[in-house]
Protein backbone atom coordinates (compact mmCIF):
# COMPACT_ATOMS: atom_id res chain seq x y z
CA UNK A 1 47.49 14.80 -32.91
CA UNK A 2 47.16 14.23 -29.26
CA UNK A 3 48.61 10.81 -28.18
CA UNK A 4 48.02 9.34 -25.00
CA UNK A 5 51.59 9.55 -23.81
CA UNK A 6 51.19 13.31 -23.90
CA UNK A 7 48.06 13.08 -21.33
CA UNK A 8 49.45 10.89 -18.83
CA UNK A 9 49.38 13.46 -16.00
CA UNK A 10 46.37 15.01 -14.51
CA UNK A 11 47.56 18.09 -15.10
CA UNK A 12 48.04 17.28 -18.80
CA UNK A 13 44.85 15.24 -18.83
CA UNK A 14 43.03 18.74 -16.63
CA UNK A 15 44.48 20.88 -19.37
CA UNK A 16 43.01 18.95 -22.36
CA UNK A 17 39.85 18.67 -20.41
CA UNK A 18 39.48 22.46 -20.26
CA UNK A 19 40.62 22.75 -23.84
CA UNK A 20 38.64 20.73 -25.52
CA UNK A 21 35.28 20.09 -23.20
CA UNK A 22 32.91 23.01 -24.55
CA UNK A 23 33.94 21.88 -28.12
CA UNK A 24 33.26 18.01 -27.32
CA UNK A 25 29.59 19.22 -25.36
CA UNK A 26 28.89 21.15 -28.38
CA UNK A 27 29.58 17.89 -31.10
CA UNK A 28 27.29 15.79 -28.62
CA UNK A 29 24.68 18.55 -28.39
CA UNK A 30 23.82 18.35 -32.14
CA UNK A 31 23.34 14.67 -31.87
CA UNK A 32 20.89 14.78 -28.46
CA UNK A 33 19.71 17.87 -28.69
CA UNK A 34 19.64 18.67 -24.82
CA UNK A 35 22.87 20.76 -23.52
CA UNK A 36 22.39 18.75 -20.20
CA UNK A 37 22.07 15.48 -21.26
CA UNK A 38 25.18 16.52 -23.74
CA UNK A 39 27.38 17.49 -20.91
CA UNK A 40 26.86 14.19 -19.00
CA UNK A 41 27.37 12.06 -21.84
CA UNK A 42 30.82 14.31 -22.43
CA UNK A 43 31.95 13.80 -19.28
CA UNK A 44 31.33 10.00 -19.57
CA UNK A 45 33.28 9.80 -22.64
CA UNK A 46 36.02 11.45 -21.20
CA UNK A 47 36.14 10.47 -18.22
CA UNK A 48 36.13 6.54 -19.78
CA UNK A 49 38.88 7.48 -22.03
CA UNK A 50 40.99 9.09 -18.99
CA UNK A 51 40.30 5.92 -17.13
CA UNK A 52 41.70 3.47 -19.94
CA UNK A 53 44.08 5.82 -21.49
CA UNK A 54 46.98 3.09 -20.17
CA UNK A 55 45.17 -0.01 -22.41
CA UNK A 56 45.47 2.63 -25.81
CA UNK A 57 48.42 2.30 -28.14
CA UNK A 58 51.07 4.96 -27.84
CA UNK A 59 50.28 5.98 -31.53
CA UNK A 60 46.21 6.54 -30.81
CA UNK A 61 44.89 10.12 -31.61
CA UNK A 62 43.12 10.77 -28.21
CA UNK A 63 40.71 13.62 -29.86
CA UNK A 64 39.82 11.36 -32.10
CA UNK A 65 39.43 8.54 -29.71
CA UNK A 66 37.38 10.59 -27.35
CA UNK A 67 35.22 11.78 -30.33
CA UNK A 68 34.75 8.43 -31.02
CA UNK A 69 33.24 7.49 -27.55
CA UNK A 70 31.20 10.72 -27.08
CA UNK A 71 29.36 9.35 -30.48
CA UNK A 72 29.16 5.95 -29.06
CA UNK A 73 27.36 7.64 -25.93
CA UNK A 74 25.23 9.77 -28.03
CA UNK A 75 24.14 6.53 -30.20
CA UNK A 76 23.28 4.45 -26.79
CA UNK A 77 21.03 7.50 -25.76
CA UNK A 78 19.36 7.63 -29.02
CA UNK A 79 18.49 4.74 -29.10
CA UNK A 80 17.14 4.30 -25.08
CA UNK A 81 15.23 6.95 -26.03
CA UNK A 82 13.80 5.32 -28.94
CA UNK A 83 13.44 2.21 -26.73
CA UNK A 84 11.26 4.38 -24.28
CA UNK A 85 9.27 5.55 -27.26
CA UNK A 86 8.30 2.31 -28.62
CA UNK A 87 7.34 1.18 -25.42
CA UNK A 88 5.28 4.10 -24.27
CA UNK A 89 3.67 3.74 -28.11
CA UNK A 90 2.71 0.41 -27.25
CA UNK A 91 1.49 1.40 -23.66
CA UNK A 92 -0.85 3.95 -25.19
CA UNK A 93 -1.71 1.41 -27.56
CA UNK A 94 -2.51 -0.79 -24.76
CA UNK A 95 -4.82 1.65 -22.73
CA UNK A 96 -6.77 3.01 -25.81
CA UNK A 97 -7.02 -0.63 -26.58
CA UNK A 98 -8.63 -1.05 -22.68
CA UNK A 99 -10.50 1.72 -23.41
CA UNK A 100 -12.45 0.87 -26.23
CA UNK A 101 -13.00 -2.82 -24.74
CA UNK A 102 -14.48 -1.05 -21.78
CA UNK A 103 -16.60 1.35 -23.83
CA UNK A 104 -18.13 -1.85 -25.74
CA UNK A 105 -18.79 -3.73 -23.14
CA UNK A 106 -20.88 -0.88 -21.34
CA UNK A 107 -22.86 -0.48 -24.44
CA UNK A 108 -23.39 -4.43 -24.51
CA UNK A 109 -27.03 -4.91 -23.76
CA UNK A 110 -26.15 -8.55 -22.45
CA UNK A 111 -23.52 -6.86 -20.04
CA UNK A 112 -25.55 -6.55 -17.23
CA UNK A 113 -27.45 -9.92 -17.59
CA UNK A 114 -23.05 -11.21 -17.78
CA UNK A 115 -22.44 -9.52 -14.84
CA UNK A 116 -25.47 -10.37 -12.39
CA UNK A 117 -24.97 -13.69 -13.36
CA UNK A 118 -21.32 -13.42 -12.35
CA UNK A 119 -22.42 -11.54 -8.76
CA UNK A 120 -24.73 -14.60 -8.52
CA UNK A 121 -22.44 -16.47 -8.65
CA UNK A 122 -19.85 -15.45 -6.34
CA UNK A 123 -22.82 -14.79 -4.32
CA UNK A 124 -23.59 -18.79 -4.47
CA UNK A 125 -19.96 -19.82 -3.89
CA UNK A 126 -19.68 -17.83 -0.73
CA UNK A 127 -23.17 -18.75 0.99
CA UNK A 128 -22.02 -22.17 0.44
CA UNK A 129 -18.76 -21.68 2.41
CA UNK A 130 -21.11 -20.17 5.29
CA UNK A 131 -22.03 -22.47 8.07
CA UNK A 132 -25.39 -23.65 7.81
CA UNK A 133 -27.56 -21.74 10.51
CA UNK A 134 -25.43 -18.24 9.49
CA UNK A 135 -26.30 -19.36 5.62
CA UNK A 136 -29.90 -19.80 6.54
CA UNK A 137 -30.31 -16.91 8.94
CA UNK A 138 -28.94 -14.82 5.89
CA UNK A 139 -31.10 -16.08 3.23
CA UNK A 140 -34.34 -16.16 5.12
CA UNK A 141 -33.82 -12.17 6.01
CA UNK A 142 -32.21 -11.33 2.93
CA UNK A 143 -33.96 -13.02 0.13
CA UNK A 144 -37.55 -14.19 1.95
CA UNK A 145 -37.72 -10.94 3.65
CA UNK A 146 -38.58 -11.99 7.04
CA UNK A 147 -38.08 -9.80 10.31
CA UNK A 148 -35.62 -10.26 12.49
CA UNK A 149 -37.99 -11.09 14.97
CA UNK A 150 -40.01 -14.01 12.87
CA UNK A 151 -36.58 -15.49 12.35
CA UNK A 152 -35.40 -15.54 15.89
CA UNK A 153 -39.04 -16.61 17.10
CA UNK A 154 -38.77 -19.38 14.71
CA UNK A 155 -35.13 -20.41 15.48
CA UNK A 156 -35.83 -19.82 19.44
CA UNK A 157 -32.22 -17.53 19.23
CA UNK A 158 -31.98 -13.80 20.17
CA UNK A 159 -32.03 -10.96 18.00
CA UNK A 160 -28.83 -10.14 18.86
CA UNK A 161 -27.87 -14.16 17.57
CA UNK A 162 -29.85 -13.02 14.31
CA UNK A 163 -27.63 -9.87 13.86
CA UNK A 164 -24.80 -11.76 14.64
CA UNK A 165 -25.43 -14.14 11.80
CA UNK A 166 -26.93 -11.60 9.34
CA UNK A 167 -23.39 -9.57 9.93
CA UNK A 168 -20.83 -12.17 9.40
CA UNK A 169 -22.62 -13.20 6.41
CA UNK A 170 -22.73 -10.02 5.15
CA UNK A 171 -18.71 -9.45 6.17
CA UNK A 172 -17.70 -12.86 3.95
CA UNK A 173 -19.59 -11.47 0.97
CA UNK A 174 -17.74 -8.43 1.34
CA UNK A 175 -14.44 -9.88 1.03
CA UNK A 176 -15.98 -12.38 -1.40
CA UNK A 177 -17.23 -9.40 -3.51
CA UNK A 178 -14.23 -7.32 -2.69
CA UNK A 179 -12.80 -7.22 -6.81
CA UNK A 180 -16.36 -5.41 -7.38
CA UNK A 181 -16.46 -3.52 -4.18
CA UNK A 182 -16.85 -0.46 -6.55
CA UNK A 183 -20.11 -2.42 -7.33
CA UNK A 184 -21.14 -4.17 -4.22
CA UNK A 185 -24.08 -2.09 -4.18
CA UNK A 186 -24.99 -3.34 -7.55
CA UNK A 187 -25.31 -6.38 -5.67
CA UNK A 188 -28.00 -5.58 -2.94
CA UNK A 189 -29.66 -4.17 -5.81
CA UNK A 190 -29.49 -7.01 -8.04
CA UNK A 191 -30.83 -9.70 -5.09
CA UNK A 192 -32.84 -6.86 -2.64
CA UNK A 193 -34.12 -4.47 -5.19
């Protein structure tokens, strides 16, 4: 039995190191199953039990002891790892979950009507915010589907005053829309088509 009294000295301590590391590597190896991850958890253990070899009773069998804390080690890693597998179980979970939500609300015949109606919405909310010649100047190009030109001859404004209204209405439904930019076109379609 190895006492910690008899590993006081680095030299001592370098000597059992040597002695007994492949051995301890190999005892954490057949727990984790990864010669890598074995060595660092070694090390650890050792390297703990060097560190708070003074705060062990004289009597204390340091193989033992250092057994002891390379299983400890091994057990904490085991069971991370079955922490990480849980969660990435659940994760998958999660996305096929997403998936199939996504998949049923494509084939939903009512999924369109849903989301024009939400478009037309938005849509409402932010000509509402617009002033109220911009909000105008928008609607009667956009949805009556006058010219340019009838709307500035009937506003006595220039084109370019047209453009300039038709534009930054067009710029606050993009960052209105900007969640469905993916489907802004939809949009245009939905009120231009």
């Amino acid at each position: 039995m190895i006492t910690p009294g008899e590993i006081f000295s680095k030299s001592d301590f370098g000597t059992f190191y040597n002695t007994y590391y492949k051995r301890f590597i190999r005892y954490a190896c057949y727990y984790v199953d990864d010669v890598r991850t074995a060595e660092d958890l070694t090390h650890d253990a050792i390297l703990y039990c060097w560190e708070n070899r003074s705060k062990l009773p004289p009597d204390t069998d340091m193989l033992g002891y250092v057994l002891s804390a390379i299983k400890n080690k091994c057990l904490n890693h085991l069971k991370h790892l079955q922490i990480e597998a849980e969660y990435g179980r659940q994760c998958i979970e999660l996305y096929e979950w997403e998936i199939n939500a996504r998949i049923m609300t494509l084939e939903d015949e009512h999924y369109n009507d849903i989301f024009a109606n939400e478009i037309k919405r938005i849509v409402r909310s932010a000509l509402a915010q617009l002033p109220e010649q911009t909000r105008h100047i928008f609607e009667q190009h956009r949805f009556k589907f006058r010219s340019r030109r009838e709307i500035a001859d009937e506003l006595g404004v220039s084109l370019q005053k047209v453009d300039y209204h038709i534009n930054k209405a067009t710029r606050h439904l993009y960052n209105e829309l900007k969640d469905y930019s993916p489907l802004f076109v939809i949009f245009f379609q939905i009120f231009f088509g």
